[in-house]
N, C-alpha and C. Protein backbone atom coordinates (compact mmCIF):
# COMPACT_ATOMS: atom_id res chain seq x y z
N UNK A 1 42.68 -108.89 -115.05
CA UNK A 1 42.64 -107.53 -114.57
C UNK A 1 41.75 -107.47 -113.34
N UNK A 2 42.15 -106.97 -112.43
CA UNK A 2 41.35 -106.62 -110.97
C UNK A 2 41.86 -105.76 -110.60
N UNK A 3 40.21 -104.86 -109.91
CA UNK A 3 40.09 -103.83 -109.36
C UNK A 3 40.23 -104.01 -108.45
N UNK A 4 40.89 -102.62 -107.90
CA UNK A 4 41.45 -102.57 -106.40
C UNK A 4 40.55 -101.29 -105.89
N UNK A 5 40.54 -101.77 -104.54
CA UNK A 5 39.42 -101.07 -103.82
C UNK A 5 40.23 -100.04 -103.16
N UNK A 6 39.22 -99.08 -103.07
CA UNK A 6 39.86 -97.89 -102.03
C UNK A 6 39.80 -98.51 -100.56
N UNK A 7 40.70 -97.77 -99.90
CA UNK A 7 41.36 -97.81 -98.18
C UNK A 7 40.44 -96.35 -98.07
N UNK A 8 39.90 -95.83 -98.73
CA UNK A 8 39.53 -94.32 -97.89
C UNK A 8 38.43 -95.07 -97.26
N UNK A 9 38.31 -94.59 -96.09
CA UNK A 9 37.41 -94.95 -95.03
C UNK A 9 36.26 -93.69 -95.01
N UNK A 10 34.86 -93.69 -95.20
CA UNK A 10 34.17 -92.84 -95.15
C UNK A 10 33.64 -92.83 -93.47
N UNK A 11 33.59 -91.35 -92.95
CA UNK A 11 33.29 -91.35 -91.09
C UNK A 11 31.70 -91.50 -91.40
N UNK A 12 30.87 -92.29 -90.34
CA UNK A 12 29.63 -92.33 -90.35
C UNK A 12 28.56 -91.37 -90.20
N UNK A 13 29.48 -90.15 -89.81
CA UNK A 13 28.40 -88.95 -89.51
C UNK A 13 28.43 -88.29 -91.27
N UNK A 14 29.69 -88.30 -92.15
CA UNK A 14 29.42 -87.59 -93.36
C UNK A 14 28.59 -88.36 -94.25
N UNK A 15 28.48 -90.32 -94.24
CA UNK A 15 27.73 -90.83 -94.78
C UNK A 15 26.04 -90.48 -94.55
N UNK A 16 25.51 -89.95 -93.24
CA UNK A 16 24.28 -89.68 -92.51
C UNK A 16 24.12 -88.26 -93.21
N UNK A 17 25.18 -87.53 -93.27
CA UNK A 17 24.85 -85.91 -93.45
C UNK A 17 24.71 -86.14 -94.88
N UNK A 18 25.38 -86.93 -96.08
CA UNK A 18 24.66 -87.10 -97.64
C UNK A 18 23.47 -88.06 -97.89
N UNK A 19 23.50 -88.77 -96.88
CA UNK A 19 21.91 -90.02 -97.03
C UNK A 19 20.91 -88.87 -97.31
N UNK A 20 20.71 -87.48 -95.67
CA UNK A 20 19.93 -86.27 -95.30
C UNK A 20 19.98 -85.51 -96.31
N UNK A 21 21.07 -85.32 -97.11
CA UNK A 21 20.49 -84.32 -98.18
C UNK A 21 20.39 -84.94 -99.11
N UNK A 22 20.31 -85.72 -99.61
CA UNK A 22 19.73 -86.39 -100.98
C UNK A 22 18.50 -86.35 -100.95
N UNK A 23 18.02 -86.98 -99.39
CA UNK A 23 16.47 -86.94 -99.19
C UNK A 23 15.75 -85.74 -98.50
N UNK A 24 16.34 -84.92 -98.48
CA UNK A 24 15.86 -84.08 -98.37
C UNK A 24 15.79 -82.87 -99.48
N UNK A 25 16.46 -82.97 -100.85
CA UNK A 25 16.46 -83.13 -102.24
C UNK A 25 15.30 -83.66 -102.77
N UNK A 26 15.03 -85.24 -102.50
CA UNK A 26 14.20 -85.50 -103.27
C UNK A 26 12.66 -85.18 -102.77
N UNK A 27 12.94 -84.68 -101.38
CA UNK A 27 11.16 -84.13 -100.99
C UNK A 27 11.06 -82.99 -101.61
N UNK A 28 12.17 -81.60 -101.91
CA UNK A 28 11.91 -80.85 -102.20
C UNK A 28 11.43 -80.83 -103.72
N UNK A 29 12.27 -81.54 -104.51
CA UNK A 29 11.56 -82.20 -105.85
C UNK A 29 10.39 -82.26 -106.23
N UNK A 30 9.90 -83.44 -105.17
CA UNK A 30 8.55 -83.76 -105.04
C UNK A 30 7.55 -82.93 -104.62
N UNK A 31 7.77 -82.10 -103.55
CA UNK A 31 6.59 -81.23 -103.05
C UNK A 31 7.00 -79.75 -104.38
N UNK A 32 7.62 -79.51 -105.30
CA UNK A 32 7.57 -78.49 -106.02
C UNK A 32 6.66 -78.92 -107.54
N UNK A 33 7.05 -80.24 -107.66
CA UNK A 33 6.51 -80.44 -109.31
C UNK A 33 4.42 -80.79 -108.61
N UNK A 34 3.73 -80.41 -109.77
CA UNK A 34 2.71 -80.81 -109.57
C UNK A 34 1.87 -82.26 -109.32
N UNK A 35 1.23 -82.33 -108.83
CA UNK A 35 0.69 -84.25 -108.71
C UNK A 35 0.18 -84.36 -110.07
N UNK A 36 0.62 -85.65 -110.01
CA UNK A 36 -0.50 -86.21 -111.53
C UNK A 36 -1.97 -85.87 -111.54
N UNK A 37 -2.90 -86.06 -110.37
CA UNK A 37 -4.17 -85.46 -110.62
C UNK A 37 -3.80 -84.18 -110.86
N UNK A 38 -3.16 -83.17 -110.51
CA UNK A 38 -3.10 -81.51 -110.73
C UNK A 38 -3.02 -81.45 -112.20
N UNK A 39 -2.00 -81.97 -112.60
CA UNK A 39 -1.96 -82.14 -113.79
C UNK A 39 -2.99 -82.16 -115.16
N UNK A 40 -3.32 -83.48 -114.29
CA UNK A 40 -4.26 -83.99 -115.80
C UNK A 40 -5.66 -82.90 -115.41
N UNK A 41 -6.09 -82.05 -114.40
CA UNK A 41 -7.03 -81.19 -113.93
C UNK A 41 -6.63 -80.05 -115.43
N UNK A 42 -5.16 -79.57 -115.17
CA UNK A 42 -5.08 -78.55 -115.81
C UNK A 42 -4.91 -78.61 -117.52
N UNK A 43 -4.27 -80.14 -117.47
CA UNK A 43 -4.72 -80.53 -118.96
C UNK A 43 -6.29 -80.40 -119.23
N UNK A 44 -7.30 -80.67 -118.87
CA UNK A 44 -8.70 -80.38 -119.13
C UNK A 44 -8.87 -79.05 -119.26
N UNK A 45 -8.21 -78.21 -118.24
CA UNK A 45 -8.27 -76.98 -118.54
C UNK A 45 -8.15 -76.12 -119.86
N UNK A 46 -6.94 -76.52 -120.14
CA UNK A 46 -5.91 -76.14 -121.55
C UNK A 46 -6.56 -76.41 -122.23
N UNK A 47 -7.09 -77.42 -122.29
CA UNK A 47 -8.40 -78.32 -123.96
C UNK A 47 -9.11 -77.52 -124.09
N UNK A 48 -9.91 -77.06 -122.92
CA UNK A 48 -11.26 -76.21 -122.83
C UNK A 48 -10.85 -74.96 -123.54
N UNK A 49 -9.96 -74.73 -123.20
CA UNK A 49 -9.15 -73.02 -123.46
C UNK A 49 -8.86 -73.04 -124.79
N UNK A 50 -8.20 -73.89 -125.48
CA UNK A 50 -7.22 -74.09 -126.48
C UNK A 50 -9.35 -74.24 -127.80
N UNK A 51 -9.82 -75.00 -127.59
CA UNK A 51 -11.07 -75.46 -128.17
C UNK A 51 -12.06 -73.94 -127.98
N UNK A 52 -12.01 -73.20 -127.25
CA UNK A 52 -12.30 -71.55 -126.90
C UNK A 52 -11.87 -70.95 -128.16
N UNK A 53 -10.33 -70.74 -128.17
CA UNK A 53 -9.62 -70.18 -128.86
C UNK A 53 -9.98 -70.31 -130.21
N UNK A 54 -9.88 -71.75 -130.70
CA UNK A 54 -9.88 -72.21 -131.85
C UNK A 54 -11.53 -72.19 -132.73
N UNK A 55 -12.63 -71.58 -131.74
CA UNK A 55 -13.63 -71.65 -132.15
C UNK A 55 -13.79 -70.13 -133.03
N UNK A 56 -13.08 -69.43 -132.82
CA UNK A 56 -12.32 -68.02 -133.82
C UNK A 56 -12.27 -68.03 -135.13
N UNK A 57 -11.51 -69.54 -134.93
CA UNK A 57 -11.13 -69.78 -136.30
C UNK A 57 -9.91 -70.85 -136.78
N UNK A 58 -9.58 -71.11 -137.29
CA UNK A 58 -7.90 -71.83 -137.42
C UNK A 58 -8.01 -73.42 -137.76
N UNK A 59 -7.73 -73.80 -139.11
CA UNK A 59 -7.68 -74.93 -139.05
C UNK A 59 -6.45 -75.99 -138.16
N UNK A 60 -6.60 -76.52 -137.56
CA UNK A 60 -5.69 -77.39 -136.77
C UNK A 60 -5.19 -78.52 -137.53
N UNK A 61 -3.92 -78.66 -137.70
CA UNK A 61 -3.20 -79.62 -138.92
C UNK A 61 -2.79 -80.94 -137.84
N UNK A 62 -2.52 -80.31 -136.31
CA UNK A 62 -1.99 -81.78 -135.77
C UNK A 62 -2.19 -81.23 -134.28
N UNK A 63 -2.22 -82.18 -133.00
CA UNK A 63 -2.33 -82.14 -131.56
C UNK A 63 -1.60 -82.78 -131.24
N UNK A 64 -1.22 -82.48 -130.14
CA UNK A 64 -0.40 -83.28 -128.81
C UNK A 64 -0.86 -83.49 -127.62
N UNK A 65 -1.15 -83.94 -126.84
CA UNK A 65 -1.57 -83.34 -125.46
C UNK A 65 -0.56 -84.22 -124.90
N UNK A 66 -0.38 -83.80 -123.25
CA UNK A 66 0.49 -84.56 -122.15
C UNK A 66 0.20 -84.63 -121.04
N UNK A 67 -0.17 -85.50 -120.66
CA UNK A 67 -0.34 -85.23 -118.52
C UNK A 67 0.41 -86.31 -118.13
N UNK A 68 1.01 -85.93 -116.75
CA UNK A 68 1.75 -87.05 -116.22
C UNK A 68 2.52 -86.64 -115.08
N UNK A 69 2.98 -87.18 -113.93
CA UNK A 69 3.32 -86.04 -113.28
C UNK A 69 4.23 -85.11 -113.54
N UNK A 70 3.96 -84.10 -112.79
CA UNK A 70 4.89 -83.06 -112.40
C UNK A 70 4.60 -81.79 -113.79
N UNK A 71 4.01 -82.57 -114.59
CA UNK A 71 3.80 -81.39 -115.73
C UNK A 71 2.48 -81.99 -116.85
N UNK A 72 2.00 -81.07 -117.50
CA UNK A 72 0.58 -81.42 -118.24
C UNK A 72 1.38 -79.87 -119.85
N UNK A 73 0.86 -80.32 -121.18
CA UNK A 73 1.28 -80.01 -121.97
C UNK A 73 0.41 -79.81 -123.02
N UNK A 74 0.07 -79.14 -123.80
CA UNK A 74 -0.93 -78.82 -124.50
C UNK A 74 -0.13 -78.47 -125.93
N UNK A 75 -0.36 -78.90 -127.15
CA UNK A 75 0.47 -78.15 -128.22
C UNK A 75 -0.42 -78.55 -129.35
N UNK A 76 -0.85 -76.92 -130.41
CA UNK A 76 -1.90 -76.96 -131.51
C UNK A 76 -1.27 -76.72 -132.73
N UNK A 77 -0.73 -77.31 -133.73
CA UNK A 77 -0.38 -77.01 -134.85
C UNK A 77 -1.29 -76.22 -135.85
N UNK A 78 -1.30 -74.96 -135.68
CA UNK A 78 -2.73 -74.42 -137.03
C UNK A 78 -2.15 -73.70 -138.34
N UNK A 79 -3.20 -74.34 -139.17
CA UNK A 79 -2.53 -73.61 -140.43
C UNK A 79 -2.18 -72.39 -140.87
N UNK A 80 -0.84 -72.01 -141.53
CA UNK A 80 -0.45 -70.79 -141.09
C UNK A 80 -1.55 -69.59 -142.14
N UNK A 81 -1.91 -70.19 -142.83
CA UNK A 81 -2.84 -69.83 -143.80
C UNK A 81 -4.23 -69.33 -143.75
N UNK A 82 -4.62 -70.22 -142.51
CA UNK A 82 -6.12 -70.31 -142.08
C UNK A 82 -6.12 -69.38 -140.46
N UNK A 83 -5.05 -68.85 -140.26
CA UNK A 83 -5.23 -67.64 -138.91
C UNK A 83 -4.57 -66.41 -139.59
N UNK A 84 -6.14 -66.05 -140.00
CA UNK A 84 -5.71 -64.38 -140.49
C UNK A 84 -5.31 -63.60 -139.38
N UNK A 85 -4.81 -61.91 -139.36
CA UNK A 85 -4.93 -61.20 -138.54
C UNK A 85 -5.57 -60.97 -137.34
N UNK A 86 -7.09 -60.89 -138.19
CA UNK A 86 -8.73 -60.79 -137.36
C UNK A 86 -9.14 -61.73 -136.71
N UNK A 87 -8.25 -62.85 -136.59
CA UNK A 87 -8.59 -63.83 -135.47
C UNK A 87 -7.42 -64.14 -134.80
N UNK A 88 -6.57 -64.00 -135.34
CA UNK A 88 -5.67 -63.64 -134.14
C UNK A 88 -5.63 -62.62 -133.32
N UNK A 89 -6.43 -61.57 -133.52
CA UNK A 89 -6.80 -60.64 -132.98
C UNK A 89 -7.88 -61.01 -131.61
N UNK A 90 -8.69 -61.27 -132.44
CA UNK A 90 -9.90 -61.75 -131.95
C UNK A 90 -9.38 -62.91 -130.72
N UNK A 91 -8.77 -63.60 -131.00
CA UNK A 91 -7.76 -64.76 -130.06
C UNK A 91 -7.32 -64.01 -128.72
N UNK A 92 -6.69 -62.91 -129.54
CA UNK A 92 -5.44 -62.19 -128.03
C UNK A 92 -6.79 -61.32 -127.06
N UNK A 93 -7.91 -60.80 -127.92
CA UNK A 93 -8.32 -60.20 -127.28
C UNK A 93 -9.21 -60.99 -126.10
N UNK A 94 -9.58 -62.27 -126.71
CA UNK A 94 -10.61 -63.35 -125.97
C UNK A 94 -9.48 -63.58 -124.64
N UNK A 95 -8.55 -63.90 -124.87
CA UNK A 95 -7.53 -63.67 -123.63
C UNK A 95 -7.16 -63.14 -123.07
N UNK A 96 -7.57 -62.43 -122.98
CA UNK A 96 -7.29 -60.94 -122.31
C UNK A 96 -8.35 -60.47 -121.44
N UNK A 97 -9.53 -60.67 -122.09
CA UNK A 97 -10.97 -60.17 -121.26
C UNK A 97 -11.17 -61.21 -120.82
N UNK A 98 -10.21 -62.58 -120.70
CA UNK A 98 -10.49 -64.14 -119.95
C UNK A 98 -9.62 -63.98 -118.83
N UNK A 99 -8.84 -63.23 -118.20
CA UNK A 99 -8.40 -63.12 -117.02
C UNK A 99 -6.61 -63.72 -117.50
N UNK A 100 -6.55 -63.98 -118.52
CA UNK A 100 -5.03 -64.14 -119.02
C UNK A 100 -3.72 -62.82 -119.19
N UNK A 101 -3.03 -63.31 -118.20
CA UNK A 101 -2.01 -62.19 -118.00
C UNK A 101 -0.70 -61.74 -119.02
N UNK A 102 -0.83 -61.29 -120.03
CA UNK A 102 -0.04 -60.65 -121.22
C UNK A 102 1.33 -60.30 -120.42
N UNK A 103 2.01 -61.64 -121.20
CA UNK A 103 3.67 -61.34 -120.62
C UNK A 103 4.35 -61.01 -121.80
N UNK A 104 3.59 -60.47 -122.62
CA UNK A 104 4.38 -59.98 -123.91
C UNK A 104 4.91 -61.04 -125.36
N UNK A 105 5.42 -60.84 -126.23
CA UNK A 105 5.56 -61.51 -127.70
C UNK A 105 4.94 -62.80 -127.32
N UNK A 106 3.30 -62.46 -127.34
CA UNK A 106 2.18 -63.89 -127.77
C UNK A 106 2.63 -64.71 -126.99
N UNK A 107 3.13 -64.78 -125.44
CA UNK A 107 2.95 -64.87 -123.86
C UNK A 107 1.70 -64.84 -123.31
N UNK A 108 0.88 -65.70 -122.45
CA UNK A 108 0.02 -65.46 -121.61
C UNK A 108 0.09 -66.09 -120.19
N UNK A 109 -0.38 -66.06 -118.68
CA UNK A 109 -0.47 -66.51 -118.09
C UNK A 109 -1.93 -66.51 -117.57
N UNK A 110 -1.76 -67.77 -116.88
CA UNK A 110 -3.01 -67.66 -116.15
C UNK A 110 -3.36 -69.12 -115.44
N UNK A 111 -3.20 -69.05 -113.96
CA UNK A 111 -3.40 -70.03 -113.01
C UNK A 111 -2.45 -70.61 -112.98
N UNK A 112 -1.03 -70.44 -113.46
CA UNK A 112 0.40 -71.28 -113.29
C UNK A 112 0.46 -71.88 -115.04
N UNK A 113 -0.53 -71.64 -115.78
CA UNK A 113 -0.69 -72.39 -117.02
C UNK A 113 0.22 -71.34 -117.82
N UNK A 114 1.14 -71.73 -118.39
CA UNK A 114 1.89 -70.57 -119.77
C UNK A 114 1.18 -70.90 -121.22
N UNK A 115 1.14 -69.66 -121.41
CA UNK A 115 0.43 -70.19 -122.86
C UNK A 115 1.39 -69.40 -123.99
N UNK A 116 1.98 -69.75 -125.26
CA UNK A 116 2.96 -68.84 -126.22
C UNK A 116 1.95 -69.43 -127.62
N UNK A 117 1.51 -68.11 -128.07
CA UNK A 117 0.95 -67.96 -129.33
C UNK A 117 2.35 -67.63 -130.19
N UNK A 118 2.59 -68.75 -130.70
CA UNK A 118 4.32 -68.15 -131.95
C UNK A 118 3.60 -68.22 -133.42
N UNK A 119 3.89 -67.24 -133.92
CA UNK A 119 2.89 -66.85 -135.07
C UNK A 119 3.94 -66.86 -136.63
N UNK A 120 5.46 -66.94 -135.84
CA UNK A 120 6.13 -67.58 -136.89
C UNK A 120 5.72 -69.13 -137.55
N UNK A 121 5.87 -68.90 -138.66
CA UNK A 121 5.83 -70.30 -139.28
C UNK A 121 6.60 -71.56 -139.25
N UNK A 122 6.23 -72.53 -138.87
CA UNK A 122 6.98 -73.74 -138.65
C UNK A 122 6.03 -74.85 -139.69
N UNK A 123 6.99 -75.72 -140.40
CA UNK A 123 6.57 -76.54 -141.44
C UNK A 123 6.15 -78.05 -140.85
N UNK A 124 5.31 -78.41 -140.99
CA UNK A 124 4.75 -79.91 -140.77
C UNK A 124 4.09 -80.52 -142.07
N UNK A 125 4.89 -81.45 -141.96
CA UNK A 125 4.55 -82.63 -143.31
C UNK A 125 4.20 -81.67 -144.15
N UNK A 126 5.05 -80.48 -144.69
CA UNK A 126 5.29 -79.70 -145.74
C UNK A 126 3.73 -78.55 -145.73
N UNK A 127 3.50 -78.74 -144.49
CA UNK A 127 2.41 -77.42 -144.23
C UNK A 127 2.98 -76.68 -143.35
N UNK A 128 2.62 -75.29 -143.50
CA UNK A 128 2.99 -73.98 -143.04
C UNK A 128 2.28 -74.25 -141.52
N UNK A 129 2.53 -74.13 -140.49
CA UNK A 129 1.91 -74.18 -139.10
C UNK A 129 2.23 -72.94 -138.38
N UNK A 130 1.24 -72.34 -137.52
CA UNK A 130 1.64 -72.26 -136.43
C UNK A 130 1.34 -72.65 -134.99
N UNK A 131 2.02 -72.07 -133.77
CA UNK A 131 1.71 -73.26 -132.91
C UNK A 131 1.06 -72.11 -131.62
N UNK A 132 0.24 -73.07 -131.30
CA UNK A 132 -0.70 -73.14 -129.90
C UNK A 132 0.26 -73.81 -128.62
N UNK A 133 1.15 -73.10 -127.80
CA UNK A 133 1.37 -74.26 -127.00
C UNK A 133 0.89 -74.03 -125.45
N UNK A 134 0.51 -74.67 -124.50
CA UNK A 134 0.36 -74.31 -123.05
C UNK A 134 1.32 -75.47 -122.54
N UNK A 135 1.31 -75.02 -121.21
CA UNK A 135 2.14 -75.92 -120.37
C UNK A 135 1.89 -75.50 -119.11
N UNK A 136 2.09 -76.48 -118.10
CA UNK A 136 1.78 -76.47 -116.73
C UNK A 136 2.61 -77.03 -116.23
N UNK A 137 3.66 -76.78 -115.12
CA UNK A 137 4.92 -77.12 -114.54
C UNK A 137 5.36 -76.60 -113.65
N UNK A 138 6.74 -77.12 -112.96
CA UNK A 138 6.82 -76.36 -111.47
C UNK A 138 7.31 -74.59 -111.93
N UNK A 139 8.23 -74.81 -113.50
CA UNK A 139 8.54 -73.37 -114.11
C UNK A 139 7.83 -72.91 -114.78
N UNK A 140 6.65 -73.31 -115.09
CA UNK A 140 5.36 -72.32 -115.79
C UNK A 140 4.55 -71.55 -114.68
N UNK A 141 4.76 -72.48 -113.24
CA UNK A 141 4.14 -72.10 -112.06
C UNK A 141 4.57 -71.08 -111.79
N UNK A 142 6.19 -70.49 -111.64
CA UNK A 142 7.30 -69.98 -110.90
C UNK A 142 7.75 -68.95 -111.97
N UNK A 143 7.28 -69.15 -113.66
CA UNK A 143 7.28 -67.99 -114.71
C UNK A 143 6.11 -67.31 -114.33
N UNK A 144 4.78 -67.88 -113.76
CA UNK A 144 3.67 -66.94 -113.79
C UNK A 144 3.23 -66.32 -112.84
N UNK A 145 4.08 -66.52 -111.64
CA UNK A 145 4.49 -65.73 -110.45
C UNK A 145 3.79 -64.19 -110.57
């Protein structure tokens, strides 16, 4: 079995005009996602914030963290048991008088960082959780607009 090649002849100016936008694609790519130092800056950030938060109250069942380029990731598993009302209260309000911008259902912004308090329950290794998450990205940047 052999492949047969195409006769279409590509003109040299349309090969030049897709080389130009690919690369000019991949700068725009690049100059939108964050640098790895930005990153791992705002991961320190999130720790600080997230370790703020959690000094309220909340036992923490599991962590994640992420830096790397173009995005940094923060995620707190707490027991769904151990965040009463009054500190989740106490939580939204510490965020709030912290310069964090209330985008509504346990939404926050602040400095391009998204933060979602989800207060529904999600199960880990058969414990009730809920989750802490932040994130930093070119669309956490461009959500917190």
């Amino acid at each position: 079995m052999s492949i047969k090649k195409s006769n279409i002849k590509i003109p040299l100016f349309l090969k030049i005009f897709i080389g130009i936008a690919w690369l000019s694609l991949f700068i725009f790519i690049i100059r939108k996602n964050p640098s790895a130092k930005t990153t791992a800056l705002k991961l320190n950030e999130m720790q600080k914030e997230a370790d703020l938060l959690l000094k309220n109250g909340g036992d923490v069942v599991f962590s994640n963290d992420l830096s790397k380029y173009g995005v940094s990731s923060l995620l707190r598993g707490i027991s769904f048991s151990s965040l009463t009302d009054d500190i989740y209260k106490k939580d939204i309000n510490y965020l709030a008088s912290n310069g964090w911008d209330d985008k509504g259902s346990g939404a926050f912004c602040k400095g391009g960082i998204f933060l979602q308090f989800n207060r529904r329950a999600v199960f880990f290794k058969g414990i009730a959780t809920v989750e802490l998450h932040m994130d930093y990205s070119a669309k956490s940047i461009r959500e917190c607009k």
